[in-house]
PDB file of N, CA and C in Angstrom:
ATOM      1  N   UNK A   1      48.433  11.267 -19.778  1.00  0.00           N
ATOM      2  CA  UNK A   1      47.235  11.940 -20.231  1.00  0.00           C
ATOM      3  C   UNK A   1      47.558  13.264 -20.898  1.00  0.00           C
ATOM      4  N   UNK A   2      48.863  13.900 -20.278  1.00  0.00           N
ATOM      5  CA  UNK A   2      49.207  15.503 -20.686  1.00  0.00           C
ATOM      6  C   UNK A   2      49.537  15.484 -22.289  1.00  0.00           C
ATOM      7  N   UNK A   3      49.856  14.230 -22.427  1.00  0.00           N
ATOM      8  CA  UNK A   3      50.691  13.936 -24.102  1.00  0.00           C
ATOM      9  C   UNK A   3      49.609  13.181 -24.989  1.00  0.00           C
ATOM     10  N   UNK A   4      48.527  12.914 -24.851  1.00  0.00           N
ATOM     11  CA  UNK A   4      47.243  12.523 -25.371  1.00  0.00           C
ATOM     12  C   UNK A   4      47.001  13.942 -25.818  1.00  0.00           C
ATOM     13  N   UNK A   5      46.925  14.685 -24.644  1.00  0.00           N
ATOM     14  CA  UNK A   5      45.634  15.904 -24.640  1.00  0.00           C
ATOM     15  C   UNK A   5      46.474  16.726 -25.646  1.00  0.00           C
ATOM     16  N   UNK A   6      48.105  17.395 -25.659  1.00  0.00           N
ATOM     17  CA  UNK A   6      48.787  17.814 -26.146  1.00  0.00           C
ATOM     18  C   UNK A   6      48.823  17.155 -27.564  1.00  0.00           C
ATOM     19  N   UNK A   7      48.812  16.112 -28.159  1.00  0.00           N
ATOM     20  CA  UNK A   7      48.461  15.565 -29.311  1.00  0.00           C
ATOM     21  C   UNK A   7      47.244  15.815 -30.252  1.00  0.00           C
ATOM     22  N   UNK A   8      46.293  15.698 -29.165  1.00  0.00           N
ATOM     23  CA  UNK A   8      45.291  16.522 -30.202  1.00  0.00           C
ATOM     24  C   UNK A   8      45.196  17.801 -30.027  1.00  0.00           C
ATOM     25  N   UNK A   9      45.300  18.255 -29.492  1.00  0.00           N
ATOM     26  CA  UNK A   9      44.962  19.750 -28.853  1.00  0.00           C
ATOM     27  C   UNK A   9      45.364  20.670 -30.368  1.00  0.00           C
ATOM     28  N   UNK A  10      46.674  20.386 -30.528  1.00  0.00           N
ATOM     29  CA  UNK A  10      47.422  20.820 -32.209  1.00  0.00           C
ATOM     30  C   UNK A  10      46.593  20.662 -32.951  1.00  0.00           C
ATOM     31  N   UNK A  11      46.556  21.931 -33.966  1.00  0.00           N
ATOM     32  CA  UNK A  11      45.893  21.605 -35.172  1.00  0.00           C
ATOM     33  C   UNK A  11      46.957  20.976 -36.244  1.00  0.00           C
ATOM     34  N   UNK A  12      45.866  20.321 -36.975  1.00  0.00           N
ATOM     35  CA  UNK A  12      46.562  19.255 -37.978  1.00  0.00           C
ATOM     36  C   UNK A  12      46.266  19.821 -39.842  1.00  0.00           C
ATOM     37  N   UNK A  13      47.239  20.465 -40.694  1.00  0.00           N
ATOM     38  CA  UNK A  13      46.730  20.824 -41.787  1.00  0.00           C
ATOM     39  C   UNK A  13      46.824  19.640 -42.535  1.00  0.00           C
ATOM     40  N   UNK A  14      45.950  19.381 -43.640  1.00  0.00           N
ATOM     41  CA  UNK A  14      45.757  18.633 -44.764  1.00  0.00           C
ATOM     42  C   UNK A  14      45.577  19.630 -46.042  1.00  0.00           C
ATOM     43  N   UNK A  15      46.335  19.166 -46.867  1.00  0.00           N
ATOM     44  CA  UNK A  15      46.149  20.009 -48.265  1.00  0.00           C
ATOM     45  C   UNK A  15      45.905  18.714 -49.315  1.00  0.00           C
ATOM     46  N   UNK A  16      44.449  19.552 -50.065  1.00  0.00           N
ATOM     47  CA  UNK A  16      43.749  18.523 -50.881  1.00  0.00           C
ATOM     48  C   UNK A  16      43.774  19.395 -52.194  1.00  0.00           C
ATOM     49  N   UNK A  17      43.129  19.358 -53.085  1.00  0.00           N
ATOM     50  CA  UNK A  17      42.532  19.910 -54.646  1.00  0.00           C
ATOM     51  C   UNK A  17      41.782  20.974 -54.272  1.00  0.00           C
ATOM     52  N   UNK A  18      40.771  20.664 -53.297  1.00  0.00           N
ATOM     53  CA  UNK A  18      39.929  21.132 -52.746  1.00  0.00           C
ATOM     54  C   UNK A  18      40.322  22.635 -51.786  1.00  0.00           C
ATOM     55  N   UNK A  19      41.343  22.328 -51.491  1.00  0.00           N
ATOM     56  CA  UNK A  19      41.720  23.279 -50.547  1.00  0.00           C
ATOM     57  C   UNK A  19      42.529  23.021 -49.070  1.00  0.00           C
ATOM     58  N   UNK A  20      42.731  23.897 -48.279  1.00  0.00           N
ATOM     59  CA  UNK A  20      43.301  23.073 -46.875  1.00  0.00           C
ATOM     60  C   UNK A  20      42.522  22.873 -46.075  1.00  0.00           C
ATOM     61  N   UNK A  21      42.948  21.738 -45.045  1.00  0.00           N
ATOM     62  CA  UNK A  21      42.076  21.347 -44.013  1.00  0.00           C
ATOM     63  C   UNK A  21      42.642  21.716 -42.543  1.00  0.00           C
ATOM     64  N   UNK A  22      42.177  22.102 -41.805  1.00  0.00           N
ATOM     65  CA  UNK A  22      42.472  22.022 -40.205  1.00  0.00           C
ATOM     66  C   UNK A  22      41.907  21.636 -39.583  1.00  0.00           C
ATOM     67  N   UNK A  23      42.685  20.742 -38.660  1.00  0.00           N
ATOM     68  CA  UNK A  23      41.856  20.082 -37.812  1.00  0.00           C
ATOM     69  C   UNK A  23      42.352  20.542 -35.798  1.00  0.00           C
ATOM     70  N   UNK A  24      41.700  21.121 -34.881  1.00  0.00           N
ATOM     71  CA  UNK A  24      41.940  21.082 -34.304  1.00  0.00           C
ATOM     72  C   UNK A  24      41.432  20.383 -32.859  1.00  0.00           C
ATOM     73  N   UNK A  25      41.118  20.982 -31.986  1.00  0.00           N
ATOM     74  CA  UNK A  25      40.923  20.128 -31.045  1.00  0.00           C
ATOM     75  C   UNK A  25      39.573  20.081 -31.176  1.00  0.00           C
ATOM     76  N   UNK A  26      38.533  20.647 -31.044  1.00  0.00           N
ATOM     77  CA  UNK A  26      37.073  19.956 -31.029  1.00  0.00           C
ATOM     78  C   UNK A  26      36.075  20.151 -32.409  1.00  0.00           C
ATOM     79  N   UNK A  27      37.150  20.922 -33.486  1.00  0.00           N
ATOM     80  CA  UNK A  27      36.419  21.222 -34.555  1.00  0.00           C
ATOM     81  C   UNK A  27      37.267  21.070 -36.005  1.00  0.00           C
ATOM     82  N   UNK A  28      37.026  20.667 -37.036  1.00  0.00           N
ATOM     83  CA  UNK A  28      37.468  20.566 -38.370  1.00  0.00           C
ATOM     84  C   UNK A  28      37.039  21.778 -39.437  1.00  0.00           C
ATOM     85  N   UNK A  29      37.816  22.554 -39.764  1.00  0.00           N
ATOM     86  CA  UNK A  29      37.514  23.252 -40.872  1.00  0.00           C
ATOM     87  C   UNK A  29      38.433  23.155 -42.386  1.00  0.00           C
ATOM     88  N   UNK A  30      37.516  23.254 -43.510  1.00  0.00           N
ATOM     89  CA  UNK A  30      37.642  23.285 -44.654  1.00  0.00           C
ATOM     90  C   UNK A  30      38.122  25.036 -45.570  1.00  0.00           C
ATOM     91  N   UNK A  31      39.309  24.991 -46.056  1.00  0.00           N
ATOM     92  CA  UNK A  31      39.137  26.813 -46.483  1.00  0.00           C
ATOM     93  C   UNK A  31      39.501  26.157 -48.254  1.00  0.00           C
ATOM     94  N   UNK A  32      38.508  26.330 -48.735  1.00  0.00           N
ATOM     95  CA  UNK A  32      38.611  26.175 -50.466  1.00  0.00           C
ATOM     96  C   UNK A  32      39.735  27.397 -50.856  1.00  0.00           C
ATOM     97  N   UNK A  33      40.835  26.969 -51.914  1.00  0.00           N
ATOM     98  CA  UNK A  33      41.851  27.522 -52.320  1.00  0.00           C
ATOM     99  C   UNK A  33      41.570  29.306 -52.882  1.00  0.00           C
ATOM    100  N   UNK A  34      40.027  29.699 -53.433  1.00  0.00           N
ATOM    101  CA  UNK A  34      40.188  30.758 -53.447  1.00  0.00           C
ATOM    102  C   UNK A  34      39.884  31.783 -51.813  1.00  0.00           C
ATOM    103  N   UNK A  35      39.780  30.802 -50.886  1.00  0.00           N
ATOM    104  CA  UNK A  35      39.486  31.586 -49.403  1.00  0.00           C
ATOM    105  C   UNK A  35      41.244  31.924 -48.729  1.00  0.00           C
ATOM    106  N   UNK A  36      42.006  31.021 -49.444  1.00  0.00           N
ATOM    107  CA  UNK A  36      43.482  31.464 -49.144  1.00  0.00           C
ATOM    108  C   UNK A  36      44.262  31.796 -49.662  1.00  0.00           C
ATOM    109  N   UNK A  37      44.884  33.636 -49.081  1.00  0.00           N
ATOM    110  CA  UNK A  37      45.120  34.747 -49.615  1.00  0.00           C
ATOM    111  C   UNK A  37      46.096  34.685 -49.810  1.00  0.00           C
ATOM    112  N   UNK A  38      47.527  33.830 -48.650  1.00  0.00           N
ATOM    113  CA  UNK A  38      49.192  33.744 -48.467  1.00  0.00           C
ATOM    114  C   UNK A  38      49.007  32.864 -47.887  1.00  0.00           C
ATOM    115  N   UNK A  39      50.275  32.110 -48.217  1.00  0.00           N
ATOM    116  CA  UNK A  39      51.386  31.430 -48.121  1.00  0.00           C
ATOM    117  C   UNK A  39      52.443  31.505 -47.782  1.00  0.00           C
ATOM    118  N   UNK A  40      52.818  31.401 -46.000  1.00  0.00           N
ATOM    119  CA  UNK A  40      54.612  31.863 -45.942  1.00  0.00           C
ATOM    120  C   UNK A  40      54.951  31.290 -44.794  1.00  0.00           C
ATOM    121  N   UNK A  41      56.615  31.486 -45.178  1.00  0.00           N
ATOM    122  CA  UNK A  41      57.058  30.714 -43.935  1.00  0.00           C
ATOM    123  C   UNK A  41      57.909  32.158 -43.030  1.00  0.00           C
ATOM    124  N   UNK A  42      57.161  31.517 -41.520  1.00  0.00           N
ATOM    125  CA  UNK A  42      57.456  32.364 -40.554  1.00  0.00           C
ATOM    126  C   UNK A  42      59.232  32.598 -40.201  1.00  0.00           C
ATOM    127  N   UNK A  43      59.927  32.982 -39.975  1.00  0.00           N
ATOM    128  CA  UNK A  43      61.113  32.851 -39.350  1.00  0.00           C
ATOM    129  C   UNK A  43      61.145  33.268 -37.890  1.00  0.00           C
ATOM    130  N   UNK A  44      61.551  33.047 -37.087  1.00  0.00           N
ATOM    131  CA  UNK A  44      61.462  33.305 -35.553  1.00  0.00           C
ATOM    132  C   UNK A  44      62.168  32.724 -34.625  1.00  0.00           C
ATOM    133  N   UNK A  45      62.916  33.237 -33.619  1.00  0.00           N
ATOM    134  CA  UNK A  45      64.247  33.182 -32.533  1.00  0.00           C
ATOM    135  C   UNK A  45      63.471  32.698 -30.945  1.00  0.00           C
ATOM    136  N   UNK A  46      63.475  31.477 -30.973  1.00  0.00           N
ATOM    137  CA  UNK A  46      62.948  30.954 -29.435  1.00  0.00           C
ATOM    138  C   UNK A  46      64.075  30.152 -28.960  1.00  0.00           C
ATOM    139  N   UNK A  47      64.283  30.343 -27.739  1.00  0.00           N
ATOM    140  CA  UNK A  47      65.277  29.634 -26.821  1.00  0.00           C
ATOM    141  C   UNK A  47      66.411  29.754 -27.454  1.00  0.00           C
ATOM    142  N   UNK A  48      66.828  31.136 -27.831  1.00  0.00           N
ATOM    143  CA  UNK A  48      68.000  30.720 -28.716  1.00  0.00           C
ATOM    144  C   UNK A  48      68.693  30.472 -29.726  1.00  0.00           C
ATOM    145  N   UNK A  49      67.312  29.661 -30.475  1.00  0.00           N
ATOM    146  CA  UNK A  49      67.677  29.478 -32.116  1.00  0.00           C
ATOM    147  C   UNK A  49      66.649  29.602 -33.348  1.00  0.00           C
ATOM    148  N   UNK A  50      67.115  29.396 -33.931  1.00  0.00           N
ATOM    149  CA  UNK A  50      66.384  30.110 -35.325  1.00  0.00           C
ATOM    150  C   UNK A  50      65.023  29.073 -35.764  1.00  0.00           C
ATOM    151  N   UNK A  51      63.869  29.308 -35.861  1.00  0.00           N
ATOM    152  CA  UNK A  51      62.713  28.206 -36.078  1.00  0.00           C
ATOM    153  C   UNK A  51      62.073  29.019 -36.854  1.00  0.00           C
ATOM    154  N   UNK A  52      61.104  27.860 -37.812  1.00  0.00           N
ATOM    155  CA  UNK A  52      60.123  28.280 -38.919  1.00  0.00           C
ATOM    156  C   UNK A  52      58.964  27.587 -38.465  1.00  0.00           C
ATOM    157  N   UNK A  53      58.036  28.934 -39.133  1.00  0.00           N
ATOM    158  CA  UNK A  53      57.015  28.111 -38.877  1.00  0.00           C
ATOM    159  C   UNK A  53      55.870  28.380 -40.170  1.00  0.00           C
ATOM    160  N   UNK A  54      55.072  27.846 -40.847  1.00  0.00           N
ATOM    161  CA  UNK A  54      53.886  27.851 -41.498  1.00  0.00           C
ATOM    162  C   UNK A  54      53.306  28.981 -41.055  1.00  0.00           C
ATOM    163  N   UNK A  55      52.756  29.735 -42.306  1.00  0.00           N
ATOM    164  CA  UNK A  55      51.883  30.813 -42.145  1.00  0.00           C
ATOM    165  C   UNK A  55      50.702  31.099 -43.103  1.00  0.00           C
ATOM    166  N   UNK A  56      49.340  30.686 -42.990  1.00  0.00           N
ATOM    167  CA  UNK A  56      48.262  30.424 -43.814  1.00  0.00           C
ATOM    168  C   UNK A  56      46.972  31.605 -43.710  1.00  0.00           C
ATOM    169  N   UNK A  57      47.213  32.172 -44.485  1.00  0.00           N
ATOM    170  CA  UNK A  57      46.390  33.602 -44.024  1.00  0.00           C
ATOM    171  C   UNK A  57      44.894  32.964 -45.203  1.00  0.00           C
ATOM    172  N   UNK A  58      43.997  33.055 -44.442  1.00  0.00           N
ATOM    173  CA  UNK A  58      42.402  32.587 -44.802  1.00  0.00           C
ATOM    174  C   UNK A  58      41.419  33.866 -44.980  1.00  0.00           C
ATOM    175  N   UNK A  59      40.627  33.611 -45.674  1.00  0.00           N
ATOM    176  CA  UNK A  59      39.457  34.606 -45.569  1.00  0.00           C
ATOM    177  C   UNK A  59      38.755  33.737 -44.542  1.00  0.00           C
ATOM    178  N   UNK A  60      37.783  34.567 -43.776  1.00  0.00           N
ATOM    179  CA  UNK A  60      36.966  33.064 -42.566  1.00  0.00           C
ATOM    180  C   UNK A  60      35.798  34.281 -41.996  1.00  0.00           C
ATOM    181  N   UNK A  61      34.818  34.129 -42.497  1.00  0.00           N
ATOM    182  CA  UNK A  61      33.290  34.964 -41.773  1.00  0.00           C
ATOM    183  C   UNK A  61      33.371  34.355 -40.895  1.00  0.00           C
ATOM    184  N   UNK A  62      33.712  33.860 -40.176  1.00  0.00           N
ATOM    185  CA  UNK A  62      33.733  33.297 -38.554  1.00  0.00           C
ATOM    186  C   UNK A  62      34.809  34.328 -37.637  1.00  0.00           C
ATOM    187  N   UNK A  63      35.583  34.853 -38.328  1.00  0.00           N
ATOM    188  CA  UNK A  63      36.396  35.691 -37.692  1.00  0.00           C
ATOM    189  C   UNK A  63      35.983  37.437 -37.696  1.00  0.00           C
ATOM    190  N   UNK A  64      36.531  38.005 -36.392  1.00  0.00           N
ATOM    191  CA  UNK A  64      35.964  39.263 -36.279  1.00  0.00           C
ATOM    192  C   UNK A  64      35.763  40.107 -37.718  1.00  0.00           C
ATOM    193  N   UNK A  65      36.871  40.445 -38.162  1.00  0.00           N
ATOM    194  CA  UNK A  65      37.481  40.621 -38.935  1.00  0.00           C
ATOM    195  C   UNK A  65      37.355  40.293 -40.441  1.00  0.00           C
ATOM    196  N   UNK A  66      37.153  38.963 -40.488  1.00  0.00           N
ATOM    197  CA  UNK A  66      37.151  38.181 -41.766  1.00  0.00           C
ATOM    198  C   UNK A  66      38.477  37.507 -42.626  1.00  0.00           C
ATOM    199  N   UNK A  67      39.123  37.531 -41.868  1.00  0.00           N
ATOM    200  CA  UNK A  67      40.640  37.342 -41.599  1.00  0.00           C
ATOM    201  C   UNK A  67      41.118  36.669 -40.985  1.00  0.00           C
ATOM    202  N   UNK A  68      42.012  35.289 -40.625  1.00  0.00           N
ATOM    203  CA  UNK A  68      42.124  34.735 -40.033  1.00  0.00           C
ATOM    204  C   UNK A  68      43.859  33.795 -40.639  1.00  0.00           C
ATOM    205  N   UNK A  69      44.834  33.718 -39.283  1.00  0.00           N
ATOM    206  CA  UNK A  69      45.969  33.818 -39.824  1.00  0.00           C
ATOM    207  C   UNK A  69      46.171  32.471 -38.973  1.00  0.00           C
ATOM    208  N   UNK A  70      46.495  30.949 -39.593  1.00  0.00           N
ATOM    209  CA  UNK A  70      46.971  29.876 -39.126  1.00  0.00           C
ATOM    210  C   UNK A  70      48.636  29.768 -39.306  1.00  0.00           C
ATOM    211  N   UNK A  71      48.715  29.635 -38.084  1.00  0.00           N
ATOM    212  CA  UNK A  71      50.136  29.451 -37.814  1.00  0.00           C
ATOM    213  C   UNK A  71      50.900  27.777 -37.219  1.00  0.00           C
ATOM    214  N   UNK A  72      51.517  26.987 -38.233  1.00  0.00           N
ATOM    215  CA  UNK A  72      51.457  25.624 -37.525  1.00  0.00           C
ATOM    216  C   UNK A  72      53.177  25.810 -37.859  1.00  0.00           C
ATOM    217  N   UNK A  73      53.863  24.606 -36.883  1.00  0.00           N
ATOM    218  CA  UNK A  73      55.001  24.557 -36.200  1.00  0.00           C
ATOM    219  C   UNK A  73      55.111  23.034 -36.780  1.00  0.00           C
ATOM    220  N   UNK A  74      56.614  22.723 -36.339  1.00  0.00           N
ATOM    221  CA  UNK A  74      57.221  21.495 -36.914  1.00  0.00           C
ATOM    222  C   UNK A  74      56.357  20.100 -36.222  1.00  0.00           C
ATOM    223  N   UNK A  75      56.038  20.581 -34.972  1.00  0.00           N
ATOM    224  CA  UNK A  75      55.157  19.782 -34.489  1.00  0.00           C
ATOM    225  C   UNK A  75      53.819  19.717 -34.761  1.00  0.00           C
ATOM    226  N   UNK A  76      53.027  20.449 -35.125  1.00  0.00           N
ATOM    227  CA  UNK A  76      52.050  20.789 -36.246  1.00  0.00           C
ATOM    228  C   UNK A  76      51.777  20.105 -37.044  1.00  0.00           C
ATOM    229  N   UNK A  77      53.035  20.210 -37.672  1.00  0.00           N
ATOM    230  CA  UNK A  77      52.873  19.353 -39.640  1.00  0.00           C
ATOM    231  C   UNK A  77      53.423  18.034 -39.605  1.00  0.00           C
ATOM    232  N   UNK A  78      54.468  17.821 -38.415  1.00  0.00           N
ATOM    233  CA  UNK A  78      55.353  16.601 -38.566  1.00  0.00           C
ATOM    234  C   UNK A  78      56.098  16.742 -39.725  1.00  0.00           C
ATOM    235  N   UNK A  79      56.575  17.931 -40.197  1.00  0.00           N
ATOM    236  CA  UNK A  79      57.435  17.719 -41.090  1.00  0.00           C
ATOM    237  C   UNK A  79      57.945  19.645 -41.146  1.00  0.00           C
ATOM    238  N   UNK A  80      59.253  19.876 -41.745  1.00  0.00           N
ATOM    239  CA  UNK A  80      59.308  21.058 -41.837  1.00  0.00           C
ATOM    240  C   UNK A  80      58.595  21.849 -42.493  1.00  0.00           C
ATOM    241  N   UNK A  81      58.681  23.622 -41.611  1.00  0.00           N
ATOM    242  CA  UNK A  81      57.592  24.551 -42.406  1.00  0.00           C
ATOM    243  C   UNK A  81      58.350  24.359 -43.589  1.00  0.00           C
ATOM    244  N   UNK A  82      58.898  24.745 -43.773  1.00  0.00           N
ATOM    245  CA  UNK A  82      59.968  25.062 -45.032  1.00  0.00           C
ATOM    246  C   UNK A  82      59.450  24.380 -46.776  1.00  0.00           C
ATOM    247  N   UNK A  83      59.332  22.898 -46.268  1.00  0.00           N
ATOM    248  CA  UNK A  83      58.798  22.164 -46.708  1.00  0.00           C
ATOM    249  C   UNK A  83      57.733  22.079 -47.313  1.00  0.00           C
ATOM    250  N   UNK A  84      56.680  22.268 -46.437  1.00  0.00           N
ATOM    251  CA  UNK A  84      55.470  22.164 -46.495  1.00  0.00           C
ATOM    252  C   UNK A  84      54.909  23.255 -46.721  1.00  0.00           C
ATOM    253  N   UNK A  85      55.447  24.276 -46.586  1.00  0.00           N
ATOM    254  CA  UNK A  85      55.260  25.466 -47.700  1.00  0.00           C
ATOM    255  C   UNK A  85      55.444  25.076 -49.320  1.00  0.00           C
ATOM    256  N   UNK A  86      56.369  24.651 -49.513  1.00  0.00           N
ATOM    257  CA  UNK A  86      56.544  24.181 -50.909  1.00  0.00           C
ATOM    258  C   UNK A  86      55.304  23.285 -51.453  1.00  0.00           C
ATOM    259  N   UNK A  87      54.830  22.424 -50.653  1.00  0.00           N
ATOM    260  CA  UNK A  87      53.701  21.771 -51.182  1.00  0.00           C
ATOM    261  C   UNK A  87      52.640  22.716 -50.930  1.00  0.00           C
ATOM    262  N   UNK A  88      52.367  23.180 -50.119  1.00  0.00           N
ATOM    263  CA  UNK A  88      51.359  24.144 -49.462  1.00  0.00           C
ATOM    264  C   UNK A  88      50.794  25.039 -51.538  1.00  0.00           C
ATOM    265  N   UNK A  89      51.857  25.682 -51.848  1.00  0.00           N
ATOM    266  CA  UNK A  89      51.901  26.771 -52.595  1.00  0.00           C
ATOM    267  C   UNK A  89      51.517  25.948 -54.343  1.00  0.00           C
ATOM    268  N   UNK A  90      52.653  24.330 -54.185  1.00  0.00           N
ATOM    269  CA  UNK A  90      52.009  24.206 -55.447  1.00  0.00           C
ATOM    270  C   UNK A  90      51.170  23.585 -55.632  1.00  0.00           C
ATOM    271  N   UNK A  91      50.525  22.655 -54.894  1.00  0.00           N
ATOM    272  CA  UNK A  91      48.830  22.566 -54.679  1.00  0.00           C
ATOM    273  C   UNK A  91      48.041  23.655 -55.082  1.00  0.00           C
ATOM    274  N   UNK A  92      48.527  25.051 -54.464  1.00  0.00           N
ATOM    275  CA  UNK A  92      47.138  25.962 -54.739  1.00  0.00           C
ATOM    276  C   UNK A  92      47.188  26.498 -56.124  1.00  0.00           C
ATOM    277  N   UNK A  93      48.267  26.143 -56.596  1.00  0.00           N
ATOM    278  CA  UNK A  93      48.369  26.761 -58.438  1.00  0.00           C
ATOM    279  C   UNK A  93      48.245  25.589 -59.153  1.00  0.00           C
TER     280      UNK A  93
END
């Protein structure tokens, strides 16, 4: 059940024409390409070794702020940040 719940629980990005998608555990949101400001990949030292991760900075009136910074992991995307930054960036141009 822990690896069900852990499966969805992750948010899931989709990048369309339209813009990116997230999907997380009880809700789906849409951010149209002029609502996203950056594009980058995280670098960061856990257990030891060197990991990337996706970094999607949004405009979002849902947030205090109006600001809102998605951060997804290899398990995240199922594929590397690294990567998927590269598509991430030329989608939005």
């Amino acid at each position: 059940m822990s690896s069900v719940w852990g499966s969805r629980a992750r948010p899931r990005l989709t990048v369309s024409p339209a813009g990116v998608g997230v999907r997380g555990l009880l809700h789906r949101r849409t951010y149209p390409w002029p609502a996203v400001t950056d594009v980058r990949v995280i670098q960061a030292r856990r257990l030891g070794r060197e990991t990337y991760l996706l970094g999607v900075d949004v405009r979002d009136e849902a947030a205090l702020d109006g600001e809102r910074l998605l951060v997804f992991g290899r398990l995240d995307l199922g594929a590397d940040p690294v990567d998927v930054a590269a598509t991430v960036m030329a989608a939005r141009h």
